[in-house]
C-alpha atoms as a PDB file:
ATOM      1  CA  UNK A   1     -42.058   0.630 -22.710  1.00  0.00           C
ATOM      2  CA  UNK A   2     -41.169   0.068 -26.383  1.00  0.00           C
ATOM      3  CA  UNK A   3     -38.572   2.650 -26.247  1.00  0.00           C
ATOM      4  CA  UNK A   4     -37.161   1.329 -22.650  1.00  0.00           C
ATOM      5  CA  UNK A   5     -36.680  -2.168 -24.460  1.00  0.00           C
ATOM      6  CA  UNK A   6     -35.122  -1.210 -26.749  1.00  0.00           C
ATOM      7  CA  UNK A   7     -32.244   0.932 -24.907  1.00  0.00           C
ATOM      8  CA  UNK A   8     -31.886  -2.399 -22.852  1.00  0.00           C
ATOM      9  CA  UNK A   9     -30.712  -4.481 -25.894  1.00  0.00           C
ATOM     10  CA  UNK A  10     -28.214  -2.110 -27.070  1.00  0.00           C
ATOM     11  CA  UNK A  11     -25.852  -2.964 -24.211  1.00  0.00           C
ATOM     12  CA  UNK A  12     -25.216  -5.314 -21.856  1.00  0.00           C
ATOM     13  CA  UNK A  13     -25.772  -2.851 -18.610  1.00  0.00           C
ATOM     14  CA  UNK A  14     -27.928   0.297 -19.156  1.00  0.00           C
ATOM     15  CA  UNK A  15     -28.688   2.624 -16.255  1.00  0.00           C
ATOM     16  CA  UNK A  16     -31.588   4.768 -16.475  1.00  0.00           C
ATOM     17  CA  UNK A  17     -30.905   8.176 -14.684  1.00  0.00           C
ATOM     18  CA  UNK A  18     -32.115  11.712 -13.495  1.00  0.00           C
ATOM     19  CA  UNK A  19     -28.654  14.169 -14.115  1.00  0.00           C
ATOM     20  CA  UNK A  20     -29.796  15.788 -10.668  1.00  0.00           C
ATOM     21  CA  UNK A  21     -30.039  12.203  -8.954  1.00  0.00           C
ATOM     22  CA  UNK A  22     -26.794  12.080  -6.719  1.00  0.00           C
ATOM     23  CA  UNK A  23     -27.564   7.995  -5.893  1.00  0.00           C
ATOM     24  CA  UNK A  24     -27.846   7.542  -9.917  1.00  0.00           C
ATOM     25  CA  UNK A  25     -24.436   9.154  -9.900  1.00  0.00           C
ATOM     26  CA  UNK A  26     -23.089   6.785  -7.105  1.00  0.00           C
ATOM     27  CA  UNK A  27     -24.668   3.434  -8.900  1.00  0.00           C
ATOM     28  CA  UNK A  28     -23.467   4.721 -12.409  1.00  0.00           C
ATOM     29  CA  UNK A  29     -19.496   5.261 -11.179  1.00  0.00           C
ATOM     30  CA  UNK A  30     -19.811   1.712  -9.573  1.00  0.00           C
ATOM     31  CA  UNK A  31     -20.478   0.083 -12.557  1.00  0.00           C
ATOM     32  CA  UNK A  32     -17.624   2.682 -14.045  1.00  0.00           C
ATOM     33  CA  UNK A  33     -14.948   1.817 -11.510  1.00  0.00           C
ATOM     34  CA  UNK A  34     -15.846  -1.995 -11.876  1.00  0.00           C
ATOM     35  CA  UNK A  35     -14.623  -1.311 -15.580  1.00  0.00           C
ATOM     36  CA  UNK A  36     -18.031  -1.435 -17.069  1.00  0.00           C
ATOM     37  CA  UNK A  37     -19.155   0.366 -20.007  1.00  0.00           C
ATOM     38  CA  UNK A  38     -22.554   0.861 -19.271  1.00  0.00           C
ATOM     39  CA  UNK A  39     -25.039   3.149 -21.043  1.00  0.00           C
ATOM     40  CA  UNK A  40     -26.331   5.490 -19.128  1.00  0.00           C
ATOM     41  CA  UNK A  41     -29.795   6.931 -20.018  1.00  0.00           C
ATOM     42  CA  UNK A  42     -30.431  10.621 -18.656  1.00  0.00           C
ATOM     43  CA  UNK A  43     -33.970  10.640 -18.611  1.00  0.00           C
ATOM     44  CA  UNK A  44     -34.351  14.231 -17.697  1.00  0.00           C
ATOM     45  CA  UNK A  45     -32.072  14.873 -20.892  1.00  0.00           C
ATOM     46  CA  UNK A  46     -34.911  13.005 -23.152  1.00  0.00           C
ATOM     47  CA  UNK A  47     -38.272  14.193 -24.569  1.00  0.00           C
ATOM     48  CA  UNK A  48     -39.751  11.017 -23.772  1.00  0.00           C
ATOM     49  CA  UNK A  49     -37.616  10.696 -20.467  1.00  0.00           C
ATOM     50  CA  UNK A  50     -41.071  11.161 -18.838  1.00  0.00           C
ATOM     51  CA  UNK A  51     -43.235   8.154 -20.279  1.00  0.00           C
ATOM     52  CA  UNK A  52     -40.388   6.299 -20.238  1.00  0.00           C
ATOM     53  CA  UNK A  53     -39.665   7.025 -16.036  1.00  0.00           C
ATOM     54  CA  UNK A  54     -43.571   5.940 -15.995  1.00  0.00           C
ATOM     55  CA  UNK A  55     -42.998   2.830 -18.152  1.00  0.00           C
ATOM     56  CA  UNK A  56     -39.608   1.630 -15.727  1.00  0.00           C
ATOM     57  CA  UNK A  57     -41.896   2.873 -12.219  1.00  0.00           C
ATOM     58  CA  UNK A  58     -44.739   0.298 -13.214  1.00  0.00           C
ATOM     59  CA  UNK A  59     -41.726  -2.537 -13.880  1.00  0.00           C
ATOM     60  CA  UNK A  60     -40.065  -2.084 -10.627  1.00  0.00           C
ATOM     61  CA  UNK A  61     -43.862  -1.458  -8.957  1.00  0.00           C
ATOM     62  CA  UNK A  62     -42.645   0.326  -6.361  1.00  0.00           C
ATOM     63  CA  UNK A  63     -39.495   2.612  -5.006  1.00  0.00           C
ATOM     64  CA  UNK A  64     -37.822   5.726  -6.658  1.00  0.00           C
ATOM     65  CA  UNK A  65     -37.981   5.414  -9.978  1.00  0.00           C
ATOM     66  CA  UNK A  66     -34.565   5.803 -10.584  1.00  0.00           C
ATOM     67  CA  UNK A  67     -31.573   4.619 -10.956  1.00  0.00           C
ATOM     68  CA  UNK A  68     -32.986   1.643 -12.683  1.00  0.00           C
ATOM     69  CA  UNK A  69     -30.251  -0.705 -13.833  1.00  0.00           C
ATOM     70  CA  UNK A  70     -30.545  -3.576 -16.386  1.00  0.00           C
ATOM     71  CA  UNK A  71     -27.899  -6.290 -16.622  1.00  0.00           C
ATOM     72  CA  UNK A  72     -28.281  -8.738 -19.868  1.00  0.00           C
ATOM     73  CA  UNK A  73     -31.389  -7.530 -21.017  1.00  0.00           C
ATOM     74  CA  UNK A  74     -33.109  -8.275 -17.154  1.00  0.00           C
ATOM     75  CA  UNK A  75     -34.310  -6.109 -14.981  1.00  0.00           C
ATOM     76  CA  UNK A  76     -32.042  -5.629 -11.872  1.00  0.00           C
ATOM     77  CA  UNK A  77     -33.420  -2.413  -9.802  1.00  0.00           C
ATOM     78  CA  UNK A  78     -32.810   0.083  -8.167  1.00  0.00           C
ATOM     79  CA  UNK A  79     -29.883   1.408  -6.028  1.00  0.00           C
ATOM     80  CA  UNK A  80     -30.633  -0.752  -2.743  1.00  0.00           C
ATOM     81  CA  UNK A  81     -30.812  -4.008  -5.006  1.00  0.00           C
ATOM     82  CA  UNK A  82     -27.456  -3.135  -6.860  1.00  0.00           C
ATOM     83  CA  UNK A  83     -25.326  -2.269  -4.066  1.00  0.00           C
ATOM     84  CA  UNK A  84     -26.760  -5.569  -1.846  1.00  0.00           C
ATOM     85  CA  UNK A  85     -25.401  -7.573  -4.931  1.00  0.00           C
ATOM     86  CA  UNK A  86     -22.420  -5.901  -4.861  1.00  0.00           C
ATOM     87  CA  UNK A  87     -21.631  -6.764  -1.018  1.00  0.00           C
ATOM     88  CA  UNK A  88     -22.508  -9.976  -1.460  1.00  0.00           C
ATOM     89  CA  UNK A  89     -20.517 -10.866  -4.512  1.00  0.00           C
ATOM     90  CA  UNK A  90     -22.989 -11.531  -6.866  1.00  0.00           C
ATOM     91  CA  UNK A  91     -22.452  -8.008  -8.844  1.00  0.00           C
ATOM     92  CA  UNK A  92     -19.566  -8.956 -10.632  1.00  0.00           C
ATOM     93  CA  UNK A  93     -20.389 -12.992 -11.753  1.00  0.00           C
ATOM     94  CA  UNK A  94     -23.699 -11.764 -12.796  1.00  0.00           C
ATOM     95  CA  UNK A  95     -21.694  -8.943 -14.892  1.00  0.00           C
ATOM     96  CA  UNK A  96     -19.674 -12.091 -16.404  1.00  0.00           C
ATOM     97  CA  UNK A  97     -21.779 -13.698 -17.714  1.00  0.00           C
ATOM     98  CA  UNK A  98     -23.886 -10.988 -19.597  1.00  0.00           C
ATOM     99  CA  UNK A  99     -20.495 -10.183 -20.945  1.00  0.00           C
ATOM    100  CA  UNK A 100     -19.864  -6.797 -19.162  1.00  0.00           C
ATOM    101  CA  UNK A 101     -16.597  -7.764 -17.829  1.00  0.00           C
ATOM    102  CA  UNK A 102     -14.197  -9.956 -18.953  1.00  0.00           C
ATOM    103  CA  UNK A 103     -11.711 -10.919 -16.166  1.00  0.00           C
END
């Protein structure tokens, strides 16, 4: 969890992701074509991608374990979550204000 918290405060968004995930590809070039620059966590590319998969599974308490996106240091969720903000227009003020996009 430690290691997961940390990750978070480096950046304003931070995607955790499997490589071989094709929805953490989709929610990933969302944030990419909205002109964010998120960081993107492959945890299949990690040697403590495992623990840390467990650590973000018992946050969201339920679901696919990834993608798993953080906006501002808060827990957002998972690919269903994102995309409903999105199409309702809350993706981009919440992006605002954690100072992921500036227009």
């Amino acid at each position: 969890m430690d290691r997961v918290m940390k990750l978070v405060s480096e950046r304003a968004v931070v995607i955790f992701t499997q490589s071989s995930c094709c929805m953490c590809h989709t929610v990933a070039r969302l944030f990419c074509d909205l002109g964010v620059n998120a960081l993107v966590h492959e945890l299949d590319q990690d040697p403590r991608g495992k623990e840390m998969e467990r650590a973000l599974l018992k946050m969201l308490g339920k679901g696919p374990s990834v993608p798993v996106v953080f906006i501002g240091g808060k827990l957002v969720g998972g690919t269903n979550r994102v995309m409903s903000l999105h199409l309702s227009g809350e993706l981009v003020p919440m992006l605002r204000s954690a100072g992921a996009l500036w227009l």
